[in-house]
PDB file of N, CA and C in Angstrom:
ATOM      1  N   UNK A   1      -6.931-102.704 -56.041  1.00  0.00           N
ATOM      2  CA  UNK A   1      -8.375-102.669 -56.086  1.00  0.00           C
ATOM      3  C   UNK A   1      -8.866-102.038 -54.785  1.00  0.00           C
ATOM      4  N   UNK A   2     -10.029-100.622 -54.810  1.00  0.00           N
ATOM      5  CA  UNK A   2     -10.752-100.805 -53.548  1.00  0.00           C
ATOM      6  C   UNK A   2     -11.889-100.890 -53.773  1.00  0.00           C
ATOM      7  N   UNK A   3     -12.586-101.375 -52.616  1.00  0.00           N
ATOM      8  CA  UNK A   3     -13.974-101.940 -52.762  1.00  0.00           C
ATOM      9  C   UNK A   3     -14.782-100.781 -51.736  1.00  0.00           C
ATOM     10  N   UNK A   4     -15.498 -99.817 -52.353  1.00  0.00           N
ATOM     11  CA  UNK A   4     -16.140 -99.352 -50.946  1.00  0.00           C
ATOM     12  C   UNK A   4     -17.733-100.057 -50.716  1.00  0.00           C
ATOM     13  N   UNK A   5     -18.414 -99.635 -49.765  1.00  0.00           N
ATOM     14  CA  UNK A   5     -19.331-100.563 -49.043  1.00  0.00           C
ATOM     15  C   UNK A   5     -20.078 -99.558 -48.195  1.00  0.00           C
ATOM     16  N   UNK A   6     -21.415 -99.369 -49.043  1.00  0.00           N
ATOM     17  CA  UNK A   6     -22.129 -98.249 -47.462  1.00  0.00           C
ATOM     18  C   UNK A   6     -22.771 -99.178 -46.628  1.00  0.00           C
ATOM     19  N   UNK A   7     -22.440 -98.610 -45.348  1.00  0.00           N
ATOM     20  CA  UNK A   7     -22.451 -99.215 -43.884  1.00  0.00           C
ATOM     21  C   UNK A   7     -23.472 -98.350 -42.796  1.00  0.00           C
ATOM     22  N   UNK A   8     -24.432 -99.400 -42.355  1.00  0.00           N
ATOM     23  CA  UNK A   8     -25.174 -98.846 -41.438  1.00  0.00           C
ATOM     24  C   UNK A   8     -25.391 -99.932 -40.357  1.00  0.00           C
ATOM     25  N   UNK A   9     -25.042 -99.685 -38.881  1.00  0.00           N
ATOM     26  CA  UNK A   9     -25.331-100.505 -37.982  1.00  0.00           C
ATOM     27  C   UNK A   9     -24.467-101.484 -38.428  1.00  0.00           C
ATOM     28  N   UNK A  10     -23.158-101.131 -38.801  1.00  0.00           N
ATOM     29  CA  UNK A  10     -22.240-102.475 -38.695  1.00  0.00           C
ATOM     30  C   UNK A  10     -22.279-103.848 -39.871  1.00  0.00           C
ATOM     31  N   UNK A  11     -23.456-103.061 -40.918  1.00  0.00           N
ATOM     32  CA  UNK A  11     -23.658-103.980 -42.033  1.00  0.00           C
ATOM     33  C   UNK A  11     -24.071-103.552 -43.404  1.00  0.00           C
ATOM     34  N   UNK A  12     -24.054-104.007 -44.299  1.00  0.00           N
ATOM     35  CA  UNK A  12     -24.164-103.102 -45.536  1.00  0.00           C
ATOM     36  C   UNK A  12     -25.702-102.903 -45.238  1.00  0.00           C
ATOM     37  N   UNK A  13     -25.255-101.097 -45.656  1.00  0.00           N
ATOM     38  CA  UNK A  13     -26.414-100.237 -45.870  1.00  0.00           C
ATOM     39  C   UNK A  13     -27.462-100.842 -46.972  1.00  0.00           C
ATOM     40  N   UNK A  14     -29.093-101.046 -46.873  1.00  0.00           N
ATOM     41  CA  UNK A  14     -29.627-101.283 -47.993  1.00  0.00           C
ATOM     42  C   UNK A  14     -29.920-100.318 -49.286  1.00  0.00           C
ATOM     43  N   UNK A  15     -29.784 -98.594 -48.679  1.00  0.00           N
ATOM     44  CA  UNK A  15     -30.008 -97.759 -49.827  1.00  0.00           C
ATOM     45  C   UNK A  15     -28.754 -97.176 -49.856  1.00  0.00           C
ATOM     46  N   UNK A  16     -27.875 -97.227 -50.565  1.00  0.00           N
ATOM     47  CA  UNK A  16     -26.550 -96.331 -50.314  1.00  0.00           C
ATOM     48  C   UNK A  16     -26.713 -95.062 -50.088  1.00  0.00           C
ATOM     49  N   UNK A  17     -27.321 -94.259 -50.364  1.00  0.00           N
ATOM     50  CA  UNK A  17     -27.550 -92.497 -49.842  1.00  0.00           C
ATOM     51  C   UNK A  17     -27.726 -92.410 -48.556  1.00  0.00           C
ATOM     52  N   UNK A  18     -27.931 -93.461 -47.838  1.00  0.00           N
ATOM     53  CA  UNK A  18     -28.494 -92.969 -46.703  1.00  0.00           C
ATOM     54  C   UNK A  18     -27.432 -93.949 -45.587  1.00  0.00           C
ATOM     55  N   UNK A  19     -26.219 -94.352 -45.815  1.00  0.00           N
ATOM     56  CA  UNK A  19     -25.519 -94.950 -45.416  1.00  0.00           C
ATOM     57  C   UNK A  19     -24.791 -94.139 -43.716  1.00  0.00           C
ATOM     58  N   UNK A  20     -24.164 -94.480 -43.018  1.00  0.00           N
ATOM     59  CA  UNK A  20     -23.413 -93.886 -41.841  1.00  0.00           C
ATOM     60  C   UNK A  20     -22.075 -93.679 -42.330  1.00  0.00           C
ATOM     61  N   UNK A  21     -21.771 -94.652 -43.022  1.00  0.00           N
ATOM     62  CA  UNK A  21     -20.102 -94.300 -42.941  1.00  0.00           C
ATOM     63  C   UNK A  21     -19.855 -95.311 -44.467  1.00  0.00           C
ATOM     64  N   UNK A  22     -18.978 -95.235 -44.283  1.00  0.00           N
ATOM     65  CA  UNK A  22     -18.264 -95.997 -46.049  1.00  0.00           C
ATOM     66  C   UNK A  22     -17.221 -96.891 -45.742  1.00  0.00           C
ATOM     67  N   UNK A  23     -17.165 -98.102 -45.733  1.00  0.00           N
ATOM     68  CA  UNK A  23     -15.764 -98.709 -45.814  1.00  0.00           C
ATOM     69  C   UNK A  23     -15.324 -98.705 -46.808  1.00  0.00           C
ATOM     70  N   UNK A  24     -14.009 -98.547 -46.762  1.00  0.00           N
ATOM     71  CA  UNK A  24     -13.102 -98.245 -47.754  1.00  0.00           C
ATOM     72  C   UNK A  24     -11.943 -99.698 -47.736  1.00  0.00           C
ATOM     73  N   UNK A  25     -12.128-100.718 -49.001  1.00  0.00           N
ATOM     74  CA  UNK A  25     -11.367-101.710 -48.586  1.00  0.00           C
ATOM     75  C   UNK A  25     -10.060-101.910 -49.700  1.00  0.00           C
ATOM     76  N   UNK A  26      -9.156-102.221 -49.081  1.00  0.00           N
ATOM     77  CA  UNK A  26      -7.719-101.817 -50.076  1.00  0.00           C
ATOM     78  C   UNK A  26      -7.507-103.575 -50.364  1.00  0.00           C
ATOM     79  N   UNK A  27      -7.716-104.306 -51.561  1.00  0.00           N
ATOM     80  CA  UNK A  27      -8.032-105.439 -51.779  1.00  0.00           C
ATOM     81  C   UNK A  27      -6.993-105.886 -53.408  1.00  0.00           C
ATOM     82  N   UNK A  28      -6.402-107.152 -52.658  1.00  0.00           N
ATOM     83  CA  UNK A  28      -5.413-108.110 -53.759  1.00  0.00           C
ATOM     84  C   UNK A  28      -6.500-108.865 -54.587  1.00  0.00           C
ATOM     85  N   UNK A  29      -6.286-108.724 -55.653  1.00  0.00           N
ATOM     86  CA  UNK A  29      -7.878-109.346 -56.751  1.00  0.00           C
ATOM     87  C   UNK A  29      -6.602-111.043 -57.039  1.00  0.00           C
ATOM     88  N   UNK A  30      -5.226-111.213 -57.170  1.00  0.00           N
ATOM     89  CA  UNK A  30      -4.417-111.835 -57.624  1.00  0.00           C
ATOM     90  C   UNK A  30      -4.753-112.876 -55.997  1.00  0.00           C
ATOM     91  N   UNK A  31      -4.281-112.549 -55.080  1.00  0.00           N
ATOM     92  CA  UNK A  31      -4.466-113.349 -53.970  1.00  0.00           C
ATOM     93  C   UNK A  31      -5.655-113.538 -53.357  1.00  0.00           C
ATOM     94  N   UNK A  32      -6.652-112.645 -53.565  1.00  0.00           N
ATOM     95  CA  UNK A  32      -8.006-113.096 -53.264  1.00  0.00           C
ATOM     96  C   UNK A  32      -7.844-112.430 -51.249  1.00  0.00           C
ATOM     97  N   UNK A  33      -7.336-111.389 -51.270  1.00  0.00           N
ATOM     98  CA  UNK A  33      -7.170-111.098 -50.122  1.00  0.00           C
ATOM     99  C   UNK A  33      -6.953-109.176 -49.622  1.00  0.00           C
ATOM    100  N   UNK A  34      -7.484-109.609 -48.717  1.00  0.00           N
ATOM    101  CA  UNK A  34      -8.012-108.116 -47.923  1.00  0.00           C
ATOM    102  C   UNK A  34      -6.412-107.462 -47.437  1.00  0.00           C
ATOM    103  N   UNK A  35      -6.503-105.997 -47.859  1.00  0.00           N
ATOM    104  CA  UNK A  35      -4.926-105.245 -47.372  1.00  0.00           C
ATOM    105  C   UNK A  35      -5.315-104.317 -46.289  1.00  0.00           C
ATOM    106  N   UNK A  36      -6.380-103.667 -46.276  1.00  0.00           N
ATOM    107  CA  UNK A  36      -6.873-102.723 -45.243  1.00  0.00           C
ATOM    108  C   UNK A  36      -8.301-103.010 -45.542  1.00  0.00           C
ATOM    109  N   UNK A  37      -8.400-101.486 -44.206  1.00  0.00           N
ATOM    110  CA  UNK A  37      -9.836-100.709 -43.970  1.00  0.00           C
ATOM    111  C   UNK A  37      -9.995 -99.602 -43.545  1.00  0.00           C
ATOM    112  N   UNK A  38     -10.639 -98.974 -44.204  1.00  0.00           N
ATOM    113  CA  UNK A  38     -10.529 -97.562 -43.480  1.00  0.00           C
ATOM    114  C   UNK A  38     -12.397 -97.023 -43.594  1.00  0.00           C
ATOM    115  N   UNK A  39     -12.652 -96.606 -42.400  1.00  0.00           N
ATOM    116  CA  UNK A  39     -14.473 -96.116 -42.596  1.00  0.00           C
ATOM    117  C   UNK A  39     -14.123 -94.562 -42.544  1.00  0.00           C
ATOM    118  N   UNK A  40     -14.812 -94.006 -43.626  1.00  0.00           N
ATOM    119  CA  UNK A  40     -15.251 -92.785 -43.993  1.00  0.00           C
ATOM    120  C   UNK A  40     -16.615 -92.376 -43.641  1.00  0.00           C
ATOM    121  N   UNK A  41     -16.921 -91.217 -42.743  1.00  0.00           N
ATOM    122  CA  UNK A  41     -18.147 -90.388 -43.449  1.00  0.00           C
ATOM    123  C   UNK A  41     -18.418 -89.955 -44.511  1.00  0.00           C
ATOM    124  N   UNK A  42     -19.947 -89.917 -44.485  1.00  0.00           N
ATOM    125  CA  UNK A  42     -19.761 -89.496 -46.182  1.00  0.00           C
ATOM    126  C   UNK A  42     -20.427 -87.988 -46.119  1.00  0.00           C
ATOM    127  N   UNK A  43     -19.735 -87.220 -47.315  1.00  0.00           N
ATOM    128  CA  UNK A  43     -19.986 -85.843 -47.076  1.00  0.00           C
ATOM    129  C   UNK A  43     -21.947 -86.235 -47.251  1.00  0.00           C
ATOM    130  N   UNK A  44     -22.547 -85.125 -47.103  1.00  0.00           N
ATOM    131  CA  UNK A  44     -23.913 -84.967 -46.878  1.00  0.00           C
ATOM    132  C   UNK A  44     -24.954 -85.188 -48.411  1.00  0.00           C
ATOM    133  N   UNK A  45     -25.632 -85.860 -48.488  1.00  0.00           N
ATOM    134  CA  UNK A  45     -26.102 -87.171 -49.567  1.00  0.00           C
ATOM    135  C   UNK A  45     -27.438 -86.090 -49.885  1.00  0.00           C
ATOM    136  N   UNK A  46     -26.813 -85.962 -51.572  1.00  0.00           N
ATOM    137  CA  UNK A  46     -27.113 -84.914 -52.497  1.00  0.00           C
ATOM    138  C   UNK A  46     -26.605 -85.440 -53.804  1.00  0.00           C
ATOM    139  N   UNK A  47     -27.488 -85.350 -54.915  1.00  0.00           N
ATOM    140  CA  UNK A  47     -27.311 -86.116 -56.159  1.00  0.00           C
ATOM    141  C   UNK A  47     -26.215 -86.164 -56.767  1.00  0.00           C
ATOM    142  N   UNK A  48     -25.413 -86.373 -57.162  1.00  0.00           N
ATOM    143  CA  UNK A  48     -24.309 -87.012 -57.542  1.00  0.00           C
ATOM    144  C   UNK A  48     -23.142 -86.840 -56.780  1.00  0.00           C
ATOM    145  N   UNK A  49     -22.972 -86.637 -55.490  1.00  0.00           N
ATOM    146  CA  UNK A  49     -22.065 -86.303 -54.484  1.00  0.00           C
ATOM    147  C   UNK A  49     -21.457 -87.205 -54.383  1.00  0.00           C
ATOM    148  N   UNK A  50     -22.396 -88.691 -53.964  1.00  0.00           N
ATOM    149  CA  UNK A  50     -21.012 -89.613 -53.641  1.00  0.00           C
ATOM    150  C   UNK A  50     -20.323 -90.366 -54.624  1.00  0.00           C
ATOM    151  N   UNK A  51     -21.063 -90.419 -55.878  1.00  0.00           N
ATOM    152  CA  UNK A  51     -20.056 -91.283 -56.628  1.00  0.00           C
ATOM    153  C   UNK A  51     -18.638 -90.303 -56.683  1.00  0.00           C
ATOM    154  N   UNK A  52     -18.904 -88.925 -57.201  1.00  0.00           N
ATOM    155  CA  UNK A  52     -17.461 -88.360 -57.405  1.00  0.00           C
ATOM    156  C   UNK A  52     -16.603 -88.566 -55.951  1.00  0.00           C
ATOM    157  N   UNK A  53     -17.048 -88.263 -54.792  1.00  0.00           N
ATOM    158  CA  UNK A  53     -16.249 -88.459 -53.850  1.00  0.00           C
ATOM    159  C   UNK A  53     -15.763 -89.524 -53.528  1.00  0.00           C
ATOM    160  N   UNK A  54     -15.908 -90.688 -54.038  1.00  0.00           N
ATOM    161  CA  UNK A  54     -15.892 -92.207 -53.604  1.00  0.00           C
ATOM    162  C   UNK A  54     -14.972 -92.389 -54.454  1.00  0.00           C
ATOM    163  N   UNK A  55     -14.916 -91.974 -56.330  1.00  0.00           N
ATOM    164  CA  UNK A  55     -14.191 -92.074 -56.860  1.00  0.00           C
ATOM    165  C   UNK A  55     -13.089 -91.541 -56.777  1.00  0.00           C
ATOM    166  N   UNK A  56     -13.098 -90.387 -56.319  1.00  0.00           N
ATOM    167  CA  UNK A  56     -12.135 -89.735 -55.776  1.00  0.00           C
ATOM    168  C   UNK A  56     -10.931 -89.698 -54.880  1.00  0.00           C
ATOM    169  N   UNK A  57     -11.489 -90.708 -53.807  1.00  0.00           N
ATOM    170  CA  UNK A  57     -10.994 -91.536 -53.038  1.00  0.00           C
ATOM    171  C   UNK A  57     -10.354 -93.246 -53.538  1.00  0.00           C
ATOM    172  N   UNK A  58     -10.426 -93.139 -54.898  1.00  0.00           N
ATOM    173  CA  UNK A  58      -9.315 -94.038 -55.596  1.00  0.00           C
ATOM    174  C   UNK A  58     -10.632 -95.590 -55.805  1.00  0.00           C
ATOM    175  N   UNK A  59     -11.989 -95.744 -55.089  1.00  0.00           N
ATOM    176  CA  UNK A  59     -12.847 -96.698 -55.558  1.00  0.00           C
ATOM    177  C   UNK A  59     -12.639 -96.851 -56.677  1.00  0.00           C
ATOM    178  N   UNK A  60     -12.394 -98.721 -56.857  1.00  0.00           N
ATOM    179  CA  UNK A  60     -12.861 -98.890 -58.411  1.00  0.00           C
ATOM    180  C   UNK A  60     -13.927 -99.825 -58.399  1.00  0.00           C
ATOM    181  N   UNK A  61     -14.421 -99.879 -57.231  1.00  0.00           N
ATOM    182  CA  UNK A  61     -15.514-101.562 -57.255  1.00  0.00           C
ATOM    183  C   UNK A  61     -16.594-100.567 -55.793  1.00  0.00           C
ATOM    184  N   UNK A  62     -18.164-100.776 -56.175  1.00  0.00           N
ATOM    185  CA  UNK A  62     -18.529-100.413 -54.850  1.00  0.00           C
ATOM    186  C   UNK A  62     -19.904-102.095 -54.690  1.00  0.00           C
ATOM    187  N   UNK A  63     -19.897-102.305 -53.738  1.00  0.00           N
ATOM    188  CA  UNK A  63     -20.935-103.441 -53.608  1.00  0.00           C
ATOM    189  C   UNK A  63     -22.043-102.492 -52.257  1.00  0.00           C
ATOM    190  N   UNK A  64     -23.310-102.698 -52.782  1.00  0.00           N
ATOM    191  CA  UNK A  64     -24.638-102.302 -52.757  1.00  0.00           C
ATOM    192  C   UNK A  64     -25.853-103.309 -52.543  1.00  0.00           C
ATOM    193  N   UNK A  65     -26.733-102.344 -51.424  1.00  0.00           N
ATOM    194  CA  UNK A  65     -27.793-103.514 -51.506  1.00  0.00           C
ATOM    195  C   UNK A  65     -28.683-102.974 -52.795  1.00  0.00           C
ATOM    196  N   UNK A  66     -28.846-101.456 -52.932  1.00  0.00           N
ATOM    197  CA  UNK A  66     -29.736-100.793 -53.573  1.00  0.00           C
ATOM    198  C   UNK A  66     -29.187 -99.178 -54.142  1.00  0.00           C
ATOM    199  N   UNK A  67     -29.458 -99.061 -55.326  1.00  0.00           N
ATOM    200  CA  UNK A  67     -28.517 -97.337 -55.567  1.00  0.00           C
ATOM    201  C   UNK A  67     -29.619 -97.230 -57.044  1.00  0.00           C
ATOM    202  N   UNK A  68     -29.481 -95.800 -56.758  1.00  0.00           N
ATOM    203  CA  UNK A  68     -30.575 -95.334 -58.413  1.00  0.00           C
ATOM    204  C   UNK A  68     -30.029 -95.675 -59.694  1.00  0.00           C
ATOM    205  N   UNK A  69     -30.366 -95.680 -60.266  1.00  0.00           N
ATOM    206  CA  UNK A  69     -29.689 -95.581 -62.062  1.00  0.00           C
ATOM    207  C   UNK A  69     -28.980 -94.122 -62.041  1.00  0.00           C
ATOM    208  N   UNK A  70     -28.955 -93.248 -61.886  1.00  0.00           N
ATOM    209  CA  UNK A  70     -28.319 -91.958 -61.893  1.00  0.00           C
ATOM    210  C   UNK A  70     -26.986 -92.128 -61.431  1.00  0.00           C
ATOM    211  N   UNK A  71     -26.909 -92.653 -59.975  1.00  0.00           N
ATOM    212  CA  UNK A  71     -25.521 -92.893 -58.982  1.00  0.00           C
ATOM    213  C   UNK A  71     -25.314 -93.671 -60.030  1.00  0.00           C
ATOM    214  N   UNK A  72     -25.769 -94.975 -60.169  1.00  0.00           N
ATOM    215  CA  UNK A  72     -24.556 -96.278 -61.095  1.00  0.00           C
ATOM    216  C   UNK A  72     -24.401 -95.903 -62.432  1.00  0.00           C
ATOM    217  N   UNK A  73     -24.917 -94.602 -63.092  1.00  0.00           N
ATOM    218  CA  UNK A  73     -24.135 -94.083 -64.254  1.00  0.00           C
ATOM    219  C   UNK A  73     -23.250 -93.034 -63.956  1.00  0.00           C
ATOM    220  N   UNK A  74     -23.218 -92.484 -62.803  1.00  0.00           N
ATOM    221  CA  UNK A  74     -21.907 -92.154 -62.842  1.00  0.00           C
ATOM    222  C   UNK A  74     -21.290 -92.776 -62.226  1.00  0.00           C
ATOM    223  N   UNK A  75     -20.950 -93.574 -61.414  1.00  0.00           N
ATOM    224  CA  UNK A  75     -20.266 -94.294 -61.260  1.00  0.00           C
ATOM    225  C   UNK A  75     -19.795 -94.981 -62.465  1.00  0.00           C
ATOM    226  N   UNK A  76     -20.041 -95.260 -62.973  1.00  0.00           N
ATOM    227  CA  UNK A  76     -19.649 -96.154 -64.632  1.00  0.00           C
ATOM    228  C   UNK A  76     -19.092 -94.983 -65.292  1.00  0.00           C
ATOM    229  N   UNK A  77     -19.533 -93.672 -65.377  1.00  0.00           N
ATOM    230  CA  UNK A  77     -18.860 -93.078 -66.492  1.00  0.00           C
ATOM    231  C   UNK A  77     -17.498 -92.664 -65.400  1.00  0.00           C
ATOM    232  N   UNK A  78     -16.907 -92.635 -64.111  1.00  0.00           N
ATOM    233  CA  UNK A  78     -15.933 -92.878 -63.323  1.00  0.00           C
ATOM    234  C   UNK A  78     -15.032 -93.710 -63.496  1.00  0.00           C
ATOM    235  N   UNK A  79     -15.440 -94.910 -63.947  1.00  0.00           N
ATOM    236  CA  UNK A  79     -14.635 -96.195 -63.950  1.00  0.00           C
ATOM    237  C   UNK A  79     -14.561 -96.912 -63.082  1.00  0.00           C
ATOM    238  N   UNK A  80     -15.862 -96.973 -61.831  1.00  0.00           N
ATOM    239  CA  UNK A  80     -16.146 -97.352 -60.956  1.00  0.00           C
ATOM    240  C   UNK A  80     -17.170 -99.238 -61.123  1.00  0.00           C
ATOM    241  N   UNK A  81     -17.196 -99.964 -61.225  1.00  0.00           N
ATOM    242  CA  UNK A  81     -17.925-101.076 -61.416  1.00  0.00           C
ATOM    243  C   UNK A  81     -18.725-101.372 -60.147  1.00  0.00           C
ATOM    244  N   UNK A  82     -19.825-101.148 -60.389  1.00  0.00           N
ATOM    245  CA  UNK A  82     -21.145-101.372 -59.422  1.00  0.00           C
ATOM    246  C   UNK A  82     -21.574-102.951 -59.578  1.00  0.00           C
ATOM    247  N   UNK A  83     -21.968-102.923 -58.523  1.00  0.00           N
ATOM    248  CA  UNK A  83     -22.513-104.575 -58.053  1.00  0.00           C
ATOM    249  C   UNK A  83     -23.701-103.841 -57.117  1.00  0.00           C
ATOM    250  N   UNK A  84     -25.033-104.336 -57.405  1.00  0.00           N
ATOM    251  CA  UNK A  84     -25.902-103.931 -56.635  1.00  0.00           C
ATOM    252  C   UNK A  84     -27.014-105.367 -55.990  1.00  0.00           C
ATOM    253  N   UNK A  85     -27.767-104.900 -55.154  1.00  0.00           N
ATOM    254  CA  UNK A  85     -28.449-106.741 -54.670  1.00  0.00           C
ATOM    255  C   UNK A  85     -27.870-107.179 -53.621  1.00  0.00           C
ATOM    256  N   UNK A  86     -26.668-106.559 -53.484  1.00  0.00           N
ATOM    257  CA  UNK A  86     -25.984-107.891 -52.608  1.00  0.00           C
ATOM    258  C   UNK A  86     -26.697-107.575 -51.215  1.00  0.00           C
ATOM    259  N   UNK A  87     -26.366-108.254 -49.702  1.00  0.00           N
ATOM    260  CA  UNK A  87     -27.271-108.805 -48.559  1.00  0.00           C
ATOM    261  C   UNK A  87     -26.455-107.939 -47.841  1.00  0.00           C
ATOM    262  N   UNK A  88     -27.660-107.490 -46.683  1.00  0.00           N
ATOM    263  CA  UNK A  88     -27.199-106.782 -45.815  1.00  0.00           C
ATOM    264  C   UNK A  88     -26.778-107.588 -44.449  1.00  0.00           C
ATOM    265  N   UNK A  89     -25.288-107.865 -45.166  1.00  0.00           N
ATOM    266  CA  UNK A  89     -23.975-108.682 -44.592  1.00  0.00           C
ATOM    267  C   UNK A  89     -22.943-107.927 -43.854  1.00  0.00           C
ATOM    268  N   UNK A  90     -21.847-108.493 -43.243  1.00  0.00           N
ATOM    269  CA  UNK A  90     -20.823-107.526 -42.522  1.00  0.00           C
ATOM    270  C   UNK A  90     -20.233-107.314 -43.879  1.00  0.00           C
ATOM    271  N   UNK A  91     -19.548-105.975 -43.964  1.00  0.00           N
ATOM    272  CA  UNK A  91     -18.576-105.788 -45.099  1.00  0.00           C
ATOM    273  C   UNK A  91     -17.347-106.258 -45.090  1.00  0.00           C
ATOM    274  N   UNK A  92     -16.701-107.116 -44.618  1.00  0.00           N
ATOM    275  CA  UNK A  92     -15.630-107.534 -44.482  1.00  0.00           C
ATOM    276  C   UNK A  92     -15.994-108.980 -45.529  1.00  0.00           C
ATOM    277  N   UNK A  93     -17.349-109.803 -44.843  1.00  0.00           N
ATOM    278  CA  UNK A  93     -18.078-110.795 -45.614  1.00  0.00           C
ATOM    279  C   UNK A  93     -18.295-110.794 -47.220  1.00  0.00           C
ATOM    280  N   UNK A  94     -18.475-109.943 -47.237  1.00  0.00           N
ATOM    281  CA  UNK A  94     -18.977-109.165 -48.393  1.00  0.00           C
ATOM    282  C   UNK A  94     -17.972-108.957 -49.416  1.00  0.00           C
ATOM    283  N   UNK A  95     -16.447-108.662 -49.079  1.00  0.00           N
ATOM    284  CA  UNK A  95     -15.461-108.191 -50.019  1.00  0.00           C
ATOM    285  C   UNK A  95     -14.709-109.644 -49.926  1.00  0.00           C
ATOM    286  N   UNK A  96     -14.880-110.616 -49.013  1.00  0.00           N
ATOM    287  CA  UNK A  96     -14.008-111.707 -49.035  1.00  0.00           C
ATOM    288  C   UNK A  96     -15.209-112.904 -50.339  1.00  0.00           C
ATOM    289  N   UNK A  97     -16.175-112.936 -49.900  1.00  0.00           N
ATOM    290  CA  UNK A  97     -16.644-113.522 -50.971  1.00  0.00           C
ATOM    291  C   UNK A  97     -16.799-113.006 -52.895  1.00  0.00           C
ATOM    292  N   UNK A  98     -16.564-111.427 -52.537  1.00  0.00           N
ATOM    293  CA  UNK A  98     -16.881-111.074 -53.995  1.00  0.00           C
ATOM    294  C   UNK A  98     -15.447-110.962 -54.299  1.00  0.00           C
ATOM    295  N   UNK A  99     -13.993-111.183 -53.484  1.00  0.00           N
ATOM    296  CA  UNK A  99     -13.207-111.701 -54.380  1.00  0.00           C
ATOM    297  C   UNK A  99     -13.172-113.330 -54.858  1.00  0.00           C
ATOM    298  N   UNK A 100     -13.671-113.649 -54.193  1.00  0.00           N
ATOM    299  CA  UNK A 100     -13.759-115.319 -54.388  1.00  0.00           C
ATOM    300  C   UNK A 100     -14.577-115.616 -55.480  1.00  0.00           C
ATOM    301  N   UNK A 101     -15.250-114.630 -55.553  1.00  0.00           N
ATOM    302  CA  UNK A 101     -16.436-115.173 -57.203  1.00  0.00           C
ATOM    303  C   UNK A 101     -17.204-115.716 -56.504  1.00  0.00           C
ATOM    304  N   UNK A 102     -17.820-115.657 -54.931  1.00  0.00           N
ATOM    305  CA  UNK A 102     -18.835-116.257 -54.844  1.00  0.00           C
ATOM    306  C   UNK A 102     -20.387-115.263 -53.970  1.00  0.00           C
ATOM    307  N   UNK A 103     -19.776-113.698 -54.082  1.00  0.00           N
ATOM    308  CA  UNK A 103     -20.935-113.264 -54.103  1.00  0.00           C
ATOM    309  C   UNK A 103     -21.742-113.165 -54.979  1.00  0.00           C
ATOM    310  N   UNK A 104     -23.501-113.331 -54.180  1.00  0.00           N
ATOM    311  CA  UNK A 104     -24.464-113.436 -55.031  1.00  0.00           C
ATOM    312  C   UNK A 104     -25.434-112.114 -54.931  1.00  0.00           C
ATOM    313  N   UNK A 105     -25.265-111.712 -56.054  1.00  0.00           N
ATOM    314  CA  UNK A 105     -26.438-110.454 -55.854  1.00  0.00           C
ATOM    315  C   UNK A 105     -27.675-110.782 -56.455  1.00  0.00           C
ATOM    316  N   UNK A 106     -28.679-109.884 -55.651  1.00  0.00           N
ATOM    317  CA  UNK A 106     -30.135-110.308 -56.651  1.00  0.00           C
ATOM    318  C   UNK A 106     -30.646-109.361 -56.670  1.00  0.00           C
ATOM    319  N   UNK A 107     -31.494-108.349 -56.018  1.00  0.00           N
ATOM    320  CA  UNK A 107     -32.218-107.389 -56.925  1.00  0.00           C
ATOM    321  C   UNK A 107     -32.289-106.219 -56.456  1.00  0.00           C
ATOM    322  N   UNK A 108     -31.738-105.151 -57.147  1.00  0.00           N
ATOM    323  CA  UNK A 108     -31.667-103.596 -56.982  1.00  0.00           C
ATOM    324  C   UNK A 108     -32.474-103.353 -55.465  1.00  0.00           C
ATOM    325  N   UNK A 109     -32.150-102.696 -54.501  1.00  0.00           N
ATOM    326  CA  UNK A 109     -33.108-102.610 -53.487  1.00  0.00           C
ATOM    327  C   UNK A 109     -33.684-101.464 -53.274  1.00  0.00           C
ATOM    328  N   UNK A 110     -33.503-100.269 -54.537  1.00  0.00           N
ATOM    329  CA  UNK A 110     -33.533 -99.230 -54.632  1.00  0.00           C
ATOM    330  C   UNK A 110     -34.462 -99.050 -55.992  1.00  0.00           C
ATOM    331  N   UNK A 111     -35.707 -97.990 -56.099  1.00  0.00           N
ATOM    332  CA  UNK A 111     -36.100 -98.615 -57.051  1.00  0.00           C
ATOM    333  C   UNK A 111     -36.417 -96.463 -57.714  1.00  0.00           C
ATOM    334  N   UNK A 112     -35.410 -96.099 -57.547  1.00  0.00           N
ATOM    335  CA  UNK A 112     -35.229 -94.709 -58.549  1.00  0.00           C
ATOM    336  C   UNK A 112     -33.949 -94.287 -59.072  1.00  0.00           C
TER     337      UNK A 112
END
């Protein structure tokens, strides 16, 4: 499983387009546990750029505070599973609770 995560100032980004960098997290769904990390730039944020590149980069899970309907359909037609809502938390926080089943997302923070 990887989980990517847009990151700004050290915490999830609230609009993903406009993120600094991307963590990239290499994650056991069976043990409930973190294998790596790796932060990416992201090439330059233009309509459907990052889902293919993210997918590309082997993402199958991305957690979001906020992303358009456009990005999370392709992402879905990728095979990518979007989680959007979630808190602008450290990403490390963030991938340890949403393997645990106990992240909580609530509402799109992105509203196009």
């Amino acid at each position: 499983m990887k989980i990517a995560i847009p990151i700004a100032e050290g915490r999830l980004c609230q609009h993903f387009g406009h993120c600094e960098t991307f963590a990239l997290f290499d994650a056991d769904p069976e043990s409930k546990t973190i294998l790596g990390r790796k932060d990416l730039e992201p090439p330059p944020h233009e309509p459907g750029v990052l889902p293919a590149w993210l997918a590309g980069l082997g993402a199958t899970h991305i957690i979001a505070g906020g992303m358009g309907q456009r990005a999370q359909t392709l992402f879905v037609q990728q095979g990518v599973q979007v989680i959007v809502g979630a808190p602008a938390d450290e990403p490390e926080s963030l991938v340890t609770r949403y393997l645990a089943g106990t992240l909580t997302a609530g509402v799109n923070a992105c509203d196009h």
